[in-house]
N, C-alpha and C. Protein backbone atom coordinates (compact mmCIF):
# COMPACT_ATOMS: atom_id res chain seq x y z
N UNK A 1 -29.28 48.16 2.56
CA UNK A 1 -30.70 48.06 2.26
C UNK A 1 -31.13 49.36 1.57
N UNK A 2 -31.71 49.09 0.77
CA UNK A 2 -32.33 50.39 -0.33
C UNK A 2 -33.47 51.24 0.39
N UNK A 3 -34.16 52.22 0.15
CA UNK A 3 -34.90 52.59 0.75
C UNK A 3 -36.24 51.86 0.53
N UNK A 4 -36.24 51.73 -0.43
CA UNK A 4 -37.83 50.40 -0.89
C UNK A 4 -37.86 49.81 0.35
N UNK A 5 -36.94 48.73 0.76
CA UNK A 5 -36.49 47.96 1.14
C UNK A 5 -36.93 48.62 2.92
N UNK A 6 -36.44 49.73 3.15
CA UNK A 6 -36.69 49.76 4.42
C UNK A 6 -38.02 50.27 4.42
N UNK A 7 -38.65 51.33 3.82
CA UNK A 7 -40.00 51.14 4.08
C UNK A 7 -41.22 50.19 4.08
N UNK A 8 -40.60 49.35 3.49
CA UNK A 8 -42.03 48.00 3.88
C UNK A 8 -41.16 47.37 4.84
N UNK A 9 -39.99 47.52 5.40
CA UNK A 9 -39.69 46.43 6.47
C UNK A 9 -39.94 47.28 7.59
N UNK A 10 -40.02 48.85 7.56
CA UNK A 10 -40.80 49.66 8.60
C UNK A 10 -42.28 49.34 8.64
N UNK A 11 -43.35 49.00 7.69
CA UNK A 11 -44.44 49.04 8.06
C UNK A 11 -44.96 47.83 8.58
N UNK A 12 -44.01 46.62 7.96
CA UNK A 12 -43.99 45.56 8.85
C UNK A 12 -43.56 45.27 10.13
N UNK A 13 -43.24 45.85 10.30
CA UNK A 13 -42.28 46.05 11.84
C UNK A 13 -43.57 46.81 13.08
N UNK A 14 -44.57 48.13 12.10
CA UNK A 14 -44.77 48.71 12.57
C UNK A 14 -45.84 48.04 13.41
N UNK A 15 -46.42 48.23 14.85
CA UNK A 15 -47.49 47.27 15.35
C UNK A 15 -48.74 47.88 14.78
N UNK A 16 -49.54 47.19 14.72
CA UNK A 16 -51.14 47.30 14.86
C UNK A 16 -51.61 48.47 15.64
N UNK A 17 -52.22 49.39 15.57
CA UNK A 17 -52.64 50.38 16.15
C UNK A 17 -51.74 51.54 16.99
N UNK A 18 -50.49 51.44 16.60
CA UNK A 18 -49.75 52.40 16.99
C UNK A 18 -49.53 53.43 16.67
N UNK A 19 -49.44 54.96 17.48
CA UNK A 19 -50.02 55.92 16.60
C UNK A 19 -51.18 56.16 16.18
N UNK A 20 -52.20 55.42 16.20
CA UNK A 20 -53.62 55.15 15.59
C UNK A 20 -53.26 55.25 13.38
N UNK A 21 -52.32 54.50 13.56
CA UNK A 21 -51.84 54.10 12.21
C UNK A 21 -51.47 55.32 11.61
N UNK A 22 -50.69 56.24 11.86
CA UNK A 22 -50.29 57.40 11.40
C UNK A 22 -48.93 57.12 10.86
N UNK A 23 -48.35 56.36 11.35
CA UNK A 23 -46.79 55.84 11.12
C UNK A 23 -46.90 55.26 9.84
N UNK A 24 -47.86 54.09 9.43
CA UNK A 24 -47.91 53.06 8.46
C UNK A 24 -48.72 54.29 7.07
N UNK A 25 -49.73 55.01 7.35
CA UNK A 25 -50.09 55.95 6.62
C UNK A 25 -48.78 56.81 5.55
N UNK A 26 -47.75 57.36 6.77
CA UNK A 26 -46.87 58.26 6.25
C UNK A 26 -45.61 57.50 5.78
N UNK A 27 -45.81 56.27 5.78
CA UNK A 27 -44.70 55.17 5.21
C UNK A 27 -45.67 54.86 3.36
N UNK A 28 -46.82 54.72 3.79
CA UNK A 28 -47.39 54.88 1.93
C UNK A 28 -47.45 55.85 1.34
N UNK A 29 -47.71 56.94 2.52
CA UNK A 29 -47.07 58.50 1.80
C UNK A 29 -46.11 58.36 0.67
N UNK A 30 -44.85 57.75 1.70
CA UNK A 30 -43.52 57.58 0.93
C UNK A 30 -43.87 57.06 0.09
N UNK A 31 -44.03 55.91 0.03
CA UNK A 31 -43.72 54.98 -1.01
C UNK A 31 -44.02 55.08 -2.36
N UNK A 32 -45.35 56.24 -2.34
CA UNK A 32 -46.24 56.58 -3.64
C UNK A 32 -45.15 56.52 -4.46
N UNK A 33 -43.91 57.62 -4.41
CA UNK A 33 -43.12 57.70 -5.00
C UNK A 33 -42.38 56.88 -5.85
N UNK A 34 -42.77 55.67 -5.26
CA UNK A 34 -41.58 54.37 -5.84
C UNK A 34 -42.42 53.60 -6.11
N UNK A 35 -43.10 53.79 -6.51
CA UNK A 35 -44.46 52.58 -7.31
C UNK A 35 -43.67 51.86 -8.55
N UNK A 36 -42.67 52.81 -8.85
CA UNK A 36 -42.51 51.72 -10.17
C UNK A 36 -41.47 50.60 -9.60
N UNK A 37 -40.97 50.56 -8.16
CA UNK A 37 -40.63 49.43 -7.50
C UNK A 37 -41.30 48.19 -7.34
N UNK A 38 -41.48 46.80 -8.09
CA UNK A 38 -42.18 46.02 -7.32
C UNK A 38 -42.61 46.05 -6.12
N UNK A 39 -41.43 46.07 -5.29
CA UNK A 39 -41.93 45.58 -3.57
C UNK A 39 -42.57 46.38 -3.20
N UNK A 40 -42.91 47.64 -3.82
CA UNK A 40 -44.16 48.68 -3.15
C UNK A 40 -45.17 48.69 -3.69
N UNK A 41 -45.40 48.33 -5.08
CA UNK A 41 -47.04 48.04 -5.56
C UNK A 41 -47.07 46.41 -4.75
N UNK A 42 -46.69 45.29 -4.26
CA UNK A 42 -47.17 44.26 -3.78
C UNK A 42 -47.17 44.84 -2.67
N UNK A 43 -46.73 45.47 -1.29
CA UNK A 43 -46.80 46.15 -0.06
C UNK A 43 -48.21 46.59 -0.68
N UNK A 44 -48.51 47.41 -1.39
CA UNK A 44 -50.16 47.68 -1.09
C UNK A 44 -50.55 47.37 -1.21
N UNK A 45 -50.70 46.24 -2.44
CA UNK A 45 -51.44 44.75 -2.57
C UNK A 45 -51.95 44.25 -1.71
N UNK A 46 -50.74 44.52 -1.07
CA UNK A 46 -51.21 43.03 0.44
C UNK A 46 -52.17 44.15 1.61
N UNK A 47 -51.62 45.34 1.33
CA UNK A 47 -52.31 46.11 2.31
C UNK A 47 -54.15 46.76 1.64
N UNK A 48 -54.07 46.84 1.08
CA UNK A 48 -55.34 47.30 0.69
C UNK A 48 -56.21 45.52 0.51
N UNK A 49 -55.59 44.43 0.28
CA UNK A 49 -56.45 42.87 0.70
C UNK A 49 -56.87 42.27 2.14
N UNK A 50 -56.08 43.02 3.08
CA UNK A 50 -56.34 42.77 4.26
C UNK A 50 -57.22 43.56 5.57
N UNK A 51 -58.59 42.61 5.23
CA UNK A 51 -59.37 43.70 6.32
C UNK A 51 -58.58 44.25 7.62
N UNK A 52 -57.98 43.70 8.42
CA UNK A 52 -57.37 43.55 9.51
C UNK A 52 -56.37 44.69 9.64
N UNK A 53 -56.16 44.82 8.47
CA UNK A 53 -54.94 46.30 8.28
C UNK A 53 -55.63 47.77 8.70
N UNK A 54 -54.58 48.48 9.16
CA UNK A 54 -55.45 49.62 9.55
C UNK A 54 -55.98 50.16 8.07
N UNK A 55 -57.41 50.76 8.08
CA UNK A 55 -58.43 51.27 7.28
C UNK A 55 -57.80 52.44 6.05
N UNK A 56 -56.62 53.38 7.10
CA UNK A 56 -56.27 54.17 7.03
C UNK A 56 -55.51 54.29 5.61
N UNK A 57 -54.64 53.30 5.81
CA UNK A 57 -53.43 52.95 4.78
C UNK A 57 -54.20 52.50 3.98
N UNK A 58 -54.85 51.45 4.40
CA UNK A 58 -56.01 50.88 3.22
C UNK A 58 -56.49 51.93 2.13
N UNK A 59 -57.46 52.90 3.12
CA UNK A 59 -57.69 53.78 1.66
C UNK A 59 -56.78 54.62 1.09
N UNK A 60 -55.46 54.94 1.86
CA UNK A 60 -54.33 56.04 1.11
C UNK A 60 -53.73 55.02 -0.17
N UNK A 61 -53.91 53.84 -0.29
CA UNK A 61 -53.19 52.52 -0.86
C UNK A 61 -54.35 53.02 -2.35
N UNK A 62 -55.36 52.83 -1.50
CA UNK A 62 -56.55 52.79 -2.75
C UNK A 62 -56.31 53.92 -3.50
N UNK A 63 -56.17 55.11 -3.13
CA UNK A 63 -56.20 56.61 -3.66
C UNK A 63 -55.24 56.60 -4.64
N UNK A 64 -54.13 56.68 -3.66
CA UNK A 64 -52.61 56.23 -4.61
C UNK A 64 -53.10 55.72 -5.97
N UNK A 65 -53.46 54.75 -6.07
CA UNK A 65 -53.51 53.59 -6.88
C UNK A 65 -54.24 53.85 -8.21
N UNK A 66 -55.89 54.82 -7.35
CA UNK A 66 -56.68 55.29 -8.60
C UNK A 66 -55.82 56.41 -9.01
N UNK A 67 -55.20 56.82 -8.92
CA UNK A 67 -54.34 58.27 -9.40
C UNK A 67 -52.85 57.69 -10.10
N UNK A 68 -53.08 56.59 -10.08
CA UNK A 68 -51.26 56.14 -10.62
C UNK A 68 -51.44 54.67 -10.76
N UNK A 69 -52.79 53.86 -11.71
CA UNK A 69 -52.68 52.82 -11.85
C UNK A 69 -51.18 52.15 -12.26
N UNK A 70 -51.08 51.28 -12.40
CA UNK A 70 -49.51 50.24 -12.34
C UNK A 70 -49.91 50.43 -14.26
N UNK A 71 -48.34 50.51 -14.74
CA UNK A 71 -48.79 50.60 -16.10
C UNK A 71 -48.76 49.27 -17.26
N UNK A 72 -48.25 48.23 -16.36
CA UNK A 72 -47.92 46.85 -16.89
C UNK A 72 -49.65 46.34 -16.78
N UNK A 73 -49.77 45.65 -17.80
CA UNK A 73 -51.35 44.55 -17.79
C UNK A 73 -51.75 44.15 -16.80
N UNK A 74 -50.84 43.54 -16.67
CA UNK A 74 -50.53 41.68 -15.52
C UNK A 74 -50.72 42.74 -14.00
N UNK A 75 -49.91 43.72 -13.83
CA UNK A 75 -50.07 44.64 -12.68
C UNK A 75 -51.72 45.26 -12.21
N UNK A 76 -52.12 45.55 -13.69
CA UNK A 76 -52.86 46.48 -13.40
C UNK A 76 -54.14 45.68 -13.45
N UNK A 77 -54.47 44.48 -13.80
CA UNK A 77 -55.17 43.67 -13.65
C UNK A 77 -55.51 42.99 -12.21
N UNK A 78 -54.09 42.88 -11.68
CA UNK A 78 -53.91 41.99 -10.22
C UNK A 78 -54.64 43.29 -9.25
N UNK A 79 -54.04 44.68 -9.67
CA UNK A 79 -54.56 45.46 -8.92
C UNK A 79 -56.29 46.19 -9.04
N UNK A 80 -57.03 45.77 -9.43
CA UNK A 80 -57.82 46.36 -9.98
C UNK A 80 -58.62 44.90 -9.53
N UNK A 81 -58.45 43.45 -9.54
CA UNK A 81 -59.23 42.93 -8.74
C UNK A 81 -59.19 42.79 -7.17
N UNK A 82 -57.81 42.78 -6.75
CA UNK A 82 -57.76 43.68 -5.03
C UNK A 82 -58.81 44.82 -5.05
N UNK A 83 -58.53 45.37 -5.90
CA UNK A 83 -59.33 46.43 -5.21
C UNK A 83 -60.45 46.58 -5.22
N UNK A 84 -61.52 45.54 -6.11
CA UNK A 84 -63.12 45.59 -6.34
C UNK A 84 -63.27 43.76 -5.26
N UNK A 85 -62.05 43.50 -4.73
CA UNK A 85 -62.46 42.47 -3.94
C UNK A 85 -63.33 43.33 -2.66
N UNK A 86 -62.71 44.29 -2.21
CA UNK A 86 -62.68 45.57 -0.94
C UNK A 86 -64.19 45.61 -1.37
N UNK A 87 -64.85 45.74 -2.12
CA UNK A 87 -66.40 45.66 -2.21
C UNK A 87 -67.36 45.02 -2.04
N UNK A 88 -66.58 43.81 -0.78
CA UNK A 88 -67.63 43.23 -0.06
C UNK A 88 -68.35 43.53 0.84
N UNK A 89 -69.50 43.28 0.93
CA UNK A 89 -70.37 43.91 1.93
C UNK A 89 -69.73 43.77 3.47
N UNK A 90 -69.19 42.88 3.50
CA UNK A 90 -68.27 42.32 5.02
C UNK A 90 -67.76 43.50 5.07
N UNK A 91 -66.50 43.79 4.21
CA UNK A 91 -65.60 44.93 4.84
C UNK A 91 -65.89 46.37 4.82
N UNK A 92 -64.60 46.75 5.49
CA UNK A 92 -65.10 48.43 6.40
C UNK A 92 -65.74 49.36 5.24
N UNK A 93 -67.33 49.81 5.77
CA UNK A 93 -67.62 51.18 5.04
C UNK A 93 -66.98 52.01 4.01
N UNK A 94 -65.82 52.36 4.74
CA UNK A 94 -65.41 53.55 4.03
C UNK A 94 -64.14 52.78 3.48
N UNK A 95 -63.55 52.06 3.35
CA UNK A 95 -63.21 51.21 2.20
C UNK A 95 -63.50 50.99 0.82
N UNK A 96 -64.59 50.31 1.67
CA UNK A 96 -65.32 49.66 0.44
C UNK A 96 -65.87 51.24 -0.79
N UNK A 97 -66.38 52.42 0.11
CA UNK A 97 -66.49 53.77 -0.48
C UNK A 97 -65.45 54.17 -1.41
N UNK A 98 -64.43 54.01 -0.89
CA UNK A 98 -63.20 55.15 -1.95
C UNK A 98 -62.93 53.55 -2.50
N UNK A 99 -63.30 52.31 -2.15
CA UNK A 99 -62.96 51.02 -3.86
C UNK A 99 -63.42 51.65 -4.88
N UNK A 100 -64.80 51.67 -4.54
CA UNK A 100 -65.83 51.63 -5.11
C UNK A 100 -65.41 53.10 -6.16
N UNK A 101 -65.13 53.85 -5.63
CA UNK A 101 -64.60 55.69 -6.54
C UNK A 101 -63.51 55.46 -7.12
N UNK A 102 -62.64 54.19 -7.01
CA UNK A 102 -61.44 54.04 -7.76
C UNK A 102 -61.10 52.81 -8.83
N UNK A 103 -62.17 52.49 -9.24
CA UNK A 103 -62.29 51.33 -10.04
C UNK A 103 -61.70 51.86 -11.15
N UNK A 104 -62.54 53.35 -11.89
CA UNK A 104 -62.60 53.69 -13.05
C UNK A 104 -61.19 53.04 -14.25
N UNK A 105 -60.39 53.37 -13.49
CA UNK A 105 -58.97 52.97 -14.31
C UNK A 105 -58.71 51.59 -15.12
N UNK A 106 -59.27 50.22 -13.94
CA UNK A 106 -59.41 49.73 -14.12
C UNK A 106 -60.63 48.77 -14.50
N UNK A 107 -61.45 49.73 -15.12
CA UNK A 107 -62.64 49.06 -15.67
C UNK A 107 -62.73 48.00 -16.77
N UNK A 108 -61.74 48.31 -17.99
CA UNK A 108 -61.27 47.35 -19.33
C UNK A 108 -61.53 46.20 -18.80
N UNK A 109 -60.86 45.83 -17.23
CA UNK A 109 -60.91 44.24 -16.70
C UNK A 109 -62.40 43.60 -16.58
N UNK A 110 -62.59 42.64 -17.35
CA UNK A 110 -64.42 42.46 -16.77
C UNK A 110 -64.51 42.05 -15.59
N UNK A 111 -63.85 41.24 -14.71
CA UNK A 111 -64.10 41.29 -13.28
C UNK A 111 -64.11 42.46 -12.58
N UNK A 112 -63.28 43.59 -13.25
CA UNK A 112 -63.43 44.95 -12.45
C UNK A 112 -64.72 45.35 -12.69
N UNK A 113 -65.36 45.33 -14.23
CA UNK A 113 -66.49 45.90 -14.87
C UNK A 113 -67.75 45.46 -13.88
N UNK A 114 -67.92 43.97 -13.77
CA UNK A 114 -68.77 43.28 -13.00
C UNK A 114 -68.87 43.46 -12.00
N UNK A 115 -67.85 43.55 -11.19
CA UNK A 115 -67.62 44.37 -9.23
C UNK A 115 -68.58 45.93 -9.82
N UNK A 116 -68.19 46.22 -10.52
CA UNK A 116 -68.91 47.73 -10.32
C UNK A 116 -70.13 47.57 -11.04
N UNK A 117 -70.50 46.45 -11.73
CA UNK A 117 -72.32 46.81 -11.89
C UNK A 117 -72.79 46.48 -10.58
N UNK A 118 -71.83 45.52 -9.27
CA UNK A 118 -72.60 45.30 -8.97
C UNK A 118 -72.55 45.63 -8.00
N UNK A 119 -71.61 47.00 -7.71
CA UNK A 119 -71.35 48.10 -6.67
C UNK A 119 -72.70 49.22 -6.94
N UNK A 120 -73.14 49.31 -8.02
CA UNK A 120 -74.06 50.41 -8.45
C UNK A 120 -75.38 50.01 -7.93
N UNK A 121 -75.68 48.78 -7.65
CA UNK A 121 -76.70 48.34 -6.97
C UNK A 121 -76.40 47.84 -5.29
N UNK A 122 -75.28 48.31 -4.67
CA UNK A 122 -75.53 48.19 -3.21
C UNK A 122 -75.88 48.60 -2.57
N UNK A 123 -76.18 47.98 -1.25
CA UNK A 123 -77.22 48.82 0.32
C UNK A 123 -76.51 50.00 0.55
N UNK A 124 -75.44 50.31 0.50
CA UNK A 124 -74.63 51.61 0.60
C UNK A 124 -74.83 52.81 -0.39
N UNK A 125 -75.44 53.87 0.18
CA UNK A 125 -76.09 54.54 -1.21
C UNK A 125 -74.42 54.94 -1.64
N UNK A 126 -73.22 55.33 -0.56
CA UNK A 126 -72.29 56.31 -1.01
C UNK A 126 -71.59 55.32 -2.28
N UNK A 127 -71.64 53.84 -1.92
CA UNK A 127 -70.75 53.38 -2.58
C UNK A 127 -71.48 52.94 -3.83
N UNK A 128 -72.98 53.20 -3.98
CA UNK A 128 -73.92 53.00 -5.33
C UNK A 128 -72.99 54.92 -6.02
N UNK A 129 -72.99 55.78 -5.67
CA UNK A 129 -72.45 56.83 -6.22
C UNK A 129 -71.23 56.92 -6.65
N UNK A 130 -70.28 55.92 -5.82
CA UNK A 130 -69.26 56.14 -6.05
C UNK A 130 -68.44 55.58 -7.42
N UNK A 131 -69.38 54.01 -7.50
CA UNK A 131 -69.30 53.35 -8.02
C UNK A 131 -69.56 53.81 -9.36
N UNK A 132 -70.98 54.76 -9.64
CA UNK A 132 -71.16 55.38 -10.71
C UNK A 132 -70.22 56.24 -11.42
N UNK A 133 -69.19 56.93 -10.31
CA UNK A 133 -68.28 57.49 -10.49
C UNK A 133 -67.22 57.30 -11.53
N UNK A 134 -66.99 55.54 -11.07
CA UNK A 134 -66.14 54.73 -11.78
C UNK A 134 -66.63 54.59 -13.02
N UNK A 135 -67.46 54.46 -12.84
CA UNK A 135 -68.29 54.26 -14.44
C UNK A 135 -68.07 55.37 -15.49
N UNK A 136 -67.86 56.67 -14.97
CA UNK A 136 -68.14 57.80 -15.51
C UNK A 136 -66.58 57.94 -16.23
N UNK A 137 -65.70 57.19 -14.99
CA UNK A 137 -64.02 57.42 -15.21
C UNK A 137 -63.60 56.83 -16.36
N UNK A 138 -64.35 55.12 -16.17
CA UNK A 138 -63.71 54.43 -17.32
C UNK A 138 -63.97 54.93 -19.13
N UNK A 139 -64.85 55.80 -18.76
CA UNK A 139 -65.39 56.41 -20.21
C UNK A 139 -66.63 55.66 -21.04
N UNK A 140 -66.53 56.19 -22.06
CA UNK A 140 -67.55 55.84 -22.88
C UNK A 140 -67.37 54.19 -24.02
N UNK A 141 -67.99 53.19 -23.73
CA UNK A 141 -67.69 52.06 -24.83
C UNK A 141 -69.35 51.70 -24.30
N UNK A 142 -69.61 50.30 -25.10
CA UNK A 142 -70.59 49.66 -24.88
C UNK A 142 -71.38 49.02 -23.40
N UNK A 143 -70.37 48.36 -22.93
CA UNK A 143 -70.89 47.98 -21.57
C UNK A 143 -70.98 49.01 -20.58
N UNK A 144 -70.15 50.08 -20.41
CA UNK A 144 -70.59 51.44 -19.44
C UNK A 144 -71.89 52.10 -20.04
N UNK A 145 -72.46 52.20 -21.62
CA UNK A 145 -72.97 53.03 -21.70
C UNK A 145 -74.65 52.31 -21.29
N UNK A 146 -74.22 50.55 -21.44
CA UNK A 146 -75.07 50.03 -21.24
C UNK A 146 -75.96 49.78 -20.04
N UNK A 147 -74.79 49.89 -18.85
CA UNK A 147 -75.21 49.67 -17.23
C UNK A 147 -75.46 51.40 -17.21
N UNK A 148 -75.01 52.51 -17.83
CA UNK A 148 -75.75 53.80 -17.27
C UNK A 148 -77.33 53.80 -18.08
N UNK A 149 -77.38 53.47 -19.09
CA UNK A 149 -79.17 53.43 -19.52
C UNK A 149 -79.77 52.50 -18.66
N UNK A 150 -78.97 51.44 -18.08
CA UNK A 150 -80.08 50.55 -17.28
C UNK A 150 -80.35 51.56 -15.70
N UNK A 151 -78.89 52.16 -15.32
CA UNK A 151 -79.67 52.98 -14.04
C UNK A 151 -80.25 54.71 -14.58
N UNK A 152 -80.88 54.73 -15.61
CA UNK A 152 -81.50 55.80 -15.54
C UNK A 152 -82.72 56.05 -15.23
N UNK A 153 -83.34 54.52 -14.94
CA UNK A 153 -84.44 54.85 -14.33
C UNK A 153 -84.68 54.27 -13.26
N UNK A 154 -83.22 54.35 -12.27
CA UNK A 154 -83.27 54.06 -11.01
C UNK A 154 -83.34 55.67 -10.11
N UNK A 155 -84.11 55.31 -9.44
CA UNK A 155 -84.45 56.90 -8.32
C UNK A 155 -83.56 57.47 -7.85
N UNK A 156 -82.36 57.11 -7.12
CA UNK A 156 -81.03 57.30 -6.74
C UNK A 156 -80.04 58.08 -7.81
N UNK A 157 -79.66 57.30 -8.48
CA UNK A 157 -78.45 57.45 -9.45
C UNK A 157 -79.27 58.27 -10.70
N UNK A 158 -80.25 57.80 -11.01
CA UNK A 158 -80.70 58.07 -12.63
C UNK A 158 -80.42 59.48 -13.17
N UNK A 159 -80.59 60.23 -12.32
CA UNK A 159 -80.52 61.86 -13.33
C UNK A 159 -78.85 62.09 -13.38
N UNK A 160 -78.07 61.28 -12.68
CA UNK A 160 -76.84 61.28 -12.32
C UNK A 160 -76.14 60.32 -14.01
N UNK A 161 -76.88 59.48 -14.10
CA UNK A 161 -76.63 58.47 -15.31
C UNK A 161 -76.91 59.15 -16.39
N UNK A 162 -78.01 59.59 -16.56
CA UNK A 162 -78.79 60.14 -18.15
C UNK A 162 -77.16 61.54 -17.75
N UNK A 163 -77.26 62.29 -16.93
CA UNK A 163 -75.89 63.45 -17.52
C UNK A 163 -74.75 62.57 -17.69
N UNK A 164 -74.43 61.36 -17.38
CA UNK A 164 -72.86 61.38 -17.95
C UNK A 164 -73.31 60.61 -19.51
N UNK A 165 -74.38 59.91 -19.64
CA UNK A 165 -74.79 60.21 -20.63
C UNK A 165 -74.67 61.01 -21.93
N UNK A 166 -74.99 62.11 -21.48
CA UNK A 166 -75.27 63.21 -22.16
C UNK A 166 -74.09 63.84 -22.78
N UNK A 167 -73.07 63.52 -21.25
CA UNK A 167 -71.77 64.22 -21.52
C UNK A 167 -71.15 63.70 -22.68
N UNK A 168 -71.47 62.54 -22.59
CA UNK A 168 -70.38 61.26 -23.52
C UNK A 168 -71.08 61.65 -25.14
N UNK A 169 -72.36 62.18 -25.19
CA UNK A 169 -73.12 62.48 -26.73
C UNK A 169 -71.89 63.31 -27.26
């Protein structure tokens, strides 16, 4: 068995709350490394889609991910709507927070684009910021520059919008 191979059959193995998920954490540690393995970009797939998974891995999955999108289309597409799915109001807080800060990469996708206009308007102020964030990541084209003039004259975000704005002049 390869090492790919044993680290997702370790985190599957690993129980639910053991450790307080420190084990399954330092198993995606690993794995960052081997992203260009299938079986470890679908291992976070499945782990960053499942509320039920510890939170933990969830967001190290997410982090990973905004820092080393998948470089194939088809990949980076599949991953990039996992991860603006996590922006339902249902799931955990701080999830849905670092989704919401890691879209940017995958913004090109319009289902990603659309999760984040419509992250910029949620009850969560962190994840209305974070979300802006994304906005700021994916850069400058028409539809980002369009949803930052529409929140510039929102009370929250706006002086935050008009500077990346500014930046992009």
């Amino acid at each position: 068995m390869d090492r790919v191979a044993e680290l997702v059959a370790q985190f599957e193995a690993t129980p639910d709350g053991e450790d307080d998920g420190h084990t399954k954490v330092e198993i995606i540690l690993e794995l960052e490394d081997l992203l260009d393995d299938p079986r470890a970009l679908t291992l976070f797939a499945t782990v960053i889609a499942d509320p039920a998974e510890y939170d933990l891995a969830r967001i190290e999955c997410i982090k990973i991910l905004q820092l080393q999108p998948p470089t194939g289309s088809d990949d980076r597409r599949r991953i990039g709507r996992i991860i603006a799915a996590v922006l339902d109001p249902e799931d955990d807080y701080l999830v849905r927070q670092y989704a919401a800060m890691s879209l940017g990469p995958y913004a090109q996708d319009p289902a990603v684009f659309d999760a984040i206009s419509v992250a910029v308007n949620d009850d969560d102020i962190d994840v209305r910021h974070n979300a802006l964030e994304s906005v700021s990541e994916a850069g400058p084209d028409d539809r980002t520059r369009a949803l930052l003039q529409q929140l510039t004259d929102d009370q929250e975000l706006g002086s935050a919008a008009k500077r990346v704005l500014e930046e992009w002049r």
